[in-house]
N, C-alpha and C. Protein backbone atom coordinates (compact mmCIF):
# COMPACT_ATOMS: atom_id res chain seq x y z
N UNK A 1 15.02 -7.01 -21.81
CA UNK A 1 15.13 -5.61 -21.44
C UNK A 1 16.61 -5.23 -21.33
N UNK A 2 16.41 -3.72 -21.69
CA UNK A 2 18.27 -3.69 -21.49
C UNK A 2 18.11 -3.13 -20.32
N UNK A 3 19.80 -3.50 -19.68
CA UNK A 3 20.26 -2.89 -18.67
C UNK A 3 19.82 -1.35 -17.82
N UNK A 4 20.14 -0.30 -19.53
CA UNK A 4 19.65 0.59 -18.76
C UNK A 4 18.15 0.80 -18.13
N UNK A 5 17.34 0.15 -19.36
CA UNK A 5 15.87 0.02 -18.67
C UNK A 5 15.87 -0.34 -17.26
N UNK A 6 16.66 -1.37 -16.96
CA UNK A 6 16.20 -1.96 -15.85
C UNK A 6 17.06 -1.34 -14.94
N UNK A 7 17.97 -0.44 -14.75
CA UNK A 7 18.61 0.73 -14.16
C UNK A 7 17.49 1.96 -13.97
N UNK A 8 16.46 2.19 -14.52
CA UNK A 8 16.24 3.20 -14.94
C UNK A 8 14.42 2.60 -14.03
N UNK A 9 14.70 1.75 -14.30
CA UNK A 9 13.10 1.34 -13.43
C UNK A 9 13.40 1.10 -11.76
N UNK A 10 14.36 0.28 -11.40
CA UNK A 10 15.30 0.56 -9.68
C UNK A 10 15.22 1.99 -9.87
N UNK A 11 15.86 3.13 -10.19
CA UNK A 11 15.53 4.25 -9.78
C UNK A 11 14.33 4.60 -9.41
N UNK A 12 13.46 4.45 -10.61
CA UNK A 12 12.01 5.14 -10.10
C UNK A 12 11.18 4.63 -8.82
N UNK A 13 11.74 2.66 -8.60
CA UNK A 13 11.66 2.28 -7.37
C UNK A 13 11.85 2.87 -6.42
N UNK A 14 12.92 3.50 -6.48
CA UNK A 14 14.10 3.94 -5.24
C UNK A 14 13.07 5.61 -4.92
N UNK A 15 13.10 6.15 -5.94
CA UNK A 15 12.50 7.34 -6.10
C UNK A 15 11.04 7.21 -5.01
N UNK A 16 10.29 6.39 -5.73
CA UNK A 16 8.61 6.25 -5.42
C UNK A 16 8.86 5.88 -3.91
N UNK A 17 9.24 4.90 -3.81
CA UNK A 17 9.70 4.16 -2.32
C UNK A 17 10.26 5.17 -1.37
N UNK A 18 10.90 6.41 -1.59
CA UNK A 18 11.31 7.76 -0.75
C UNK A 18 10.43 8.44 -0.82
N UNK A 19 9.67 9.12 -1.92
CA UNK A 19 8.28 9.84 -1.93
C UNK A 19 7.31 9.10 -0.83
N UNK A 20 6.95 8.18 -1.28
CA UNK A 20 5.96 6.96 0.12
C UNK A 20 7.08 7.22 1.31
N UNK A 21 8.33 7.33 1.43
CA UNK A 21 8.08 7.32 3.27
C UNK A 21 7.88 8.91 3.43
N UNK A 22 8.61 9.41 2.53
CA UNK A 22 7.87 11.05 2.85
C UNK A 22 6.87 11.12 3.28
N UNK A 23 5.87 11.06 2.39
CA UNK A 23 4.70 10.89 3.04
C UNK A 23 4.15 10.42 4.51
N UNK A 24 4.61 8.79 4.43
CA UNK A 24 4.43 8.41 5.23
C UNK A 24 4.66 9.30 7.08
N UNK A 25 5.78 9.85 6.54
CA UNK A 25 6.44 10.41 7.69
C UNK A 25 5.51 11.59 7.96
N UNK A 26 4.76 12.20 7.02
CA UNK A 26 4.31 13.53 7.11
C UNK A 26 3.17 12.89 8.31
N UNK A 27 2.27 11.75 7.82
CA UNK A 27 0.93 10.87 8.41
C UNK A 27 1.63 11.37 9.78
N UNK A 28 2.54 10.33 10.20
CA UNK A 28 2.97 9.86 11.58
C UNK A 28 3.48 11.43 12.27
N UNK A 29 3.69 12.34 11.31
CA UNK A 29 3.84 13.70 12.45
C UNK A 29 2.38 14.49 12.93
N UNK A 30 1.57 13.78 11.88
CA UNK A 30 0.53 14.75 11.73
C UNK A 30 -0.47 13.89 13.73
N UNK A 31 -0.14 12.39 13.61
CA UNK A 31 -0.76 11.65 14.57
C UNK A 31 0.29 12.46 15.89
N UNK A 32 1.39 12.00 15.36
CA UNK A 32 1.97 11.97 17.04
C UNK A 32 2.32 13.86 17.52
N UNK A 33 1.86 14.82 16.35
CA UNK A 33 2.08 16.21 17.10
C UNK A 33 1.20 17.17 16.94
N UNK A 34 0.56 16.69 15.78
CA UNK A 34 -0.82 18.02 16.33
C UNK A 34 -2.23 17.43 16.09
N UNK A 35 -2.27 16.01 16.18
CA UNK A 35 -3.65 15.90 16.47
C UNK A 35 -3.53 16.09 17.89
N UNK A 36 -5.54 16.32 18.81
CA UNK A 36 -6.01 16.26 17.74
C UNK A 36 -6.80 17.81 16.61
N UNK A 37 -5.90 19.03 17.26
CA UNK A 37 -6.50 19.95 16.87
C UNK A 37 -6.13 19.98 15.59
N UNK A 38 -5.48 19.18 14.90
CA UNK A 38 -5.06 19.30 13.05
C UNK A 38 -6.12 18.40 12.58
N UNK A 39 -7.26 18.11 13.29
CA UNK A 39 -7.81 16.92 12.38
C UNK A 39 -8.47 16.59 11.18
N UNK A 40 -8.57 18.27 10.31
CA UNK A 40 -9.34 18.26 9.34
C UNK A 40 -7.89 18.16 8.21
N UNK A 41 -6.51 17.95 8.42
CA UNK A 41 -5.74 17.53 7.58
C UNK A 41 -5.48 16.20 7.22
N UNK A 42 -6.32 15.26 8.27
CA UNK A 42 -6.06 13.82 8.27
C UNK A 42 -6.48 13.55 6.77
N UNK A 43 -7.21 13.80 5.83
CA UNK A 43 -8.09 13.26 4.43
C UNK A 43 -6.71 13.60 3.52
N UNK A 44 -6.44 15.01 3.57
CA UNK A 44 -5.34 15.36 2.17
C UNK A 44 -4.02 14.57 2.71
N UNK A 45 -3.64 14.33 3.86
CA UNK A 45 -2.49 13.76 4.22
C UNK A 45 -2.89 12.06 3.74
N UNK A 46 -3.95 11.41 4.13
CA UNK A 46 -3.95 10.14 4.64
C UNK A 46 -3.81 9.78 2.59
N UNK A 47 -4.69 10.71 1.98
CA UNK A 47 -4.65 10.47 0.75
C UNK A 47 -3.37 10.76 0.06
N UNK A 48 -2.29 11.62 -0.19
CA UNK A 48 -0.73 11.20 -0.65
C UNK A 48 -0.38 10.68 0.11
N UNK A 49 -0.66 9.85 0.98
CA UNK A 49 0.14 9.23 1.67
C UNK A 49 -0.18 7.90 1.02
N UNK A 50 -1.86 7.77 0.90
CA UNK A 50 -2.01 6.35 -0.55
C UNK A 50 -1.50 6.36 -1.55
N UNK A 51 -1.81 7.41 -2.36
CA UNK A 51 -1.04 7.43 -3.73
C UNK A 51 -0.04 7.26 -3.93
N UNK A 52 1.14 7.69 -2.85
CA UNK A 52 2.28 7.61 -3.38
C UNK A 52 2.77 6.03 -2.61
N UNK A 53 1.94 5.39 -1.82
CA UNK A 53 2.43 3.96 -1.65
C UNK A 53 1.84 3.32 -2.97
N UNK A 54 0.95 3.80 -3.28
CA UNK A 54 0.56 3.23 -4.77
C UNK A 54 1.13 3.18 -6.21
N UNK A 55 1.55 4.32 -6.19
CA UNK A 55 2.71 4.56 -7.24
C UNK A 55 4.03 3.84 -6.61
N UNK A 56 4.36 3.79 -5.68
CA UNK A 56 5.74 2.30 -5.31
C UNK A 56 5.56 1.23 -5.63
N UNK A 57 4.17 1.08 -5.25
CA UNK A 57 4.03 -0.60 -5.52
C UNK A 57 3.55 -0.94 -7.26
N UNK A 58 3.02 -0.28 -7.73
CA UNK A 58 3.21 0.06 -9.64
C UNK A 58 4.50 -0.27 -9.87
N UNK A 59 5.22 0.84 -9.30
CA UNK A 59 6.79 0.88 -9.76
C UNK A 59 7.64 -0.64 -9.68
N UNK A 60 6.94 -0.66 -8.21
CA UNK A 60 7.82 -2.31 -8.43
C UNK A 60 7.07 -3.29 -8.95
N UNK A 61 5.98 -3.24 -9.00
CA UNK A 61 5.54 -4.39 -9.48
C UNK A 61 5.83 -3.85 -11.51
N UNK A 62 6.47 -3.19 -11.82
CA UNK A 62 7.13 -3.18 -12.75
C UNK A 62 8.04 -3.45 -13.11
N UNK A 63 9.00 -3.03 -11.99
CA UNK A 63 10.51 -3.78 -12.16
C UNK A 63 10.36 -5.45 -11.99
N UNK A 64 9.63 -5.79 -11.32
CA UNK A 64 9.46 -7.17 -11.04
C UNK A 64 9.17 -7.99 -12.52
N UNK A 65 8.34 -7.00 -13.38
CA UNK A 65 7.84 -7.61 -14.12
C UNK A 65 9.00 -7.57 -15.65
N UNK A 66 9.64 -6.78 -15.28
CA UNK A 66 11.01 -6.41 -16.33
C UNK A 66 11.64 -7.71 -16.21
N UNK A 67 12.23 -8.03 -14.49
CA UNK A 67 12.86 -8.82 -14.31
C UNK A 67 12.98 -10.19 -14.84
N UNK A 68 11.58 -10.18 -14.78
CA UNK A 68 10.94 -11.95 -14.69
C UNK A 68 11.03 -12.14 -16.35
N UNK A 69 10.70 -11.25 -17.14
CA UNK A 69 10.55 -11.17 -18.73
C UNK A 69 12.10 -11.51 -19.26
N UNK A 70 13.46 -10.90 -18.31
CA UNK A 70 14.63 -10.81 -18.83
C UNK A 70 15.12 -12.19 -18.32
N UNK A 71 14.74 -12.81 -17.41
CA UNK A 71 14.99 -14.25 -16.63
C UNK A 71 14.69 -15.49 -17.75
């Protein structure tokens, strides 16, 4: 793999891995400040809050897999 590929896949890491704590962060406001009268947002939150840990762990388990191929 070239360089930039593998420049270019750490980004989307870096990227996905900030989207997931976004998220993440949205979950943990949604618990610690307006449940429990917000509770019918728990499903659309709890769900980007999967996807986009899901799309991180894709991402890296891509770069991982760049890595190991260029090793």
């Amino acid at each position: 793999m070239s360089d930039q590929t593998i420049a270019d896949l750490e980004k989307a890491v870096k990227r996905a891995k900030r989207i997931a704590s976004e998220r993440a962060g949205e979950l943990h406001d949604l618990v610690e400040e307006r449940l429990p009268a917000a509770f019918d947002e728990i499903p659309g939150i709890a769900a980007a809050t999967y996807d986009a840990c899901q799309a991180w762990a894709q991402a890296e388990a891509r770069l991982k897999a760049a890595l190991s191929a260029g090793a």
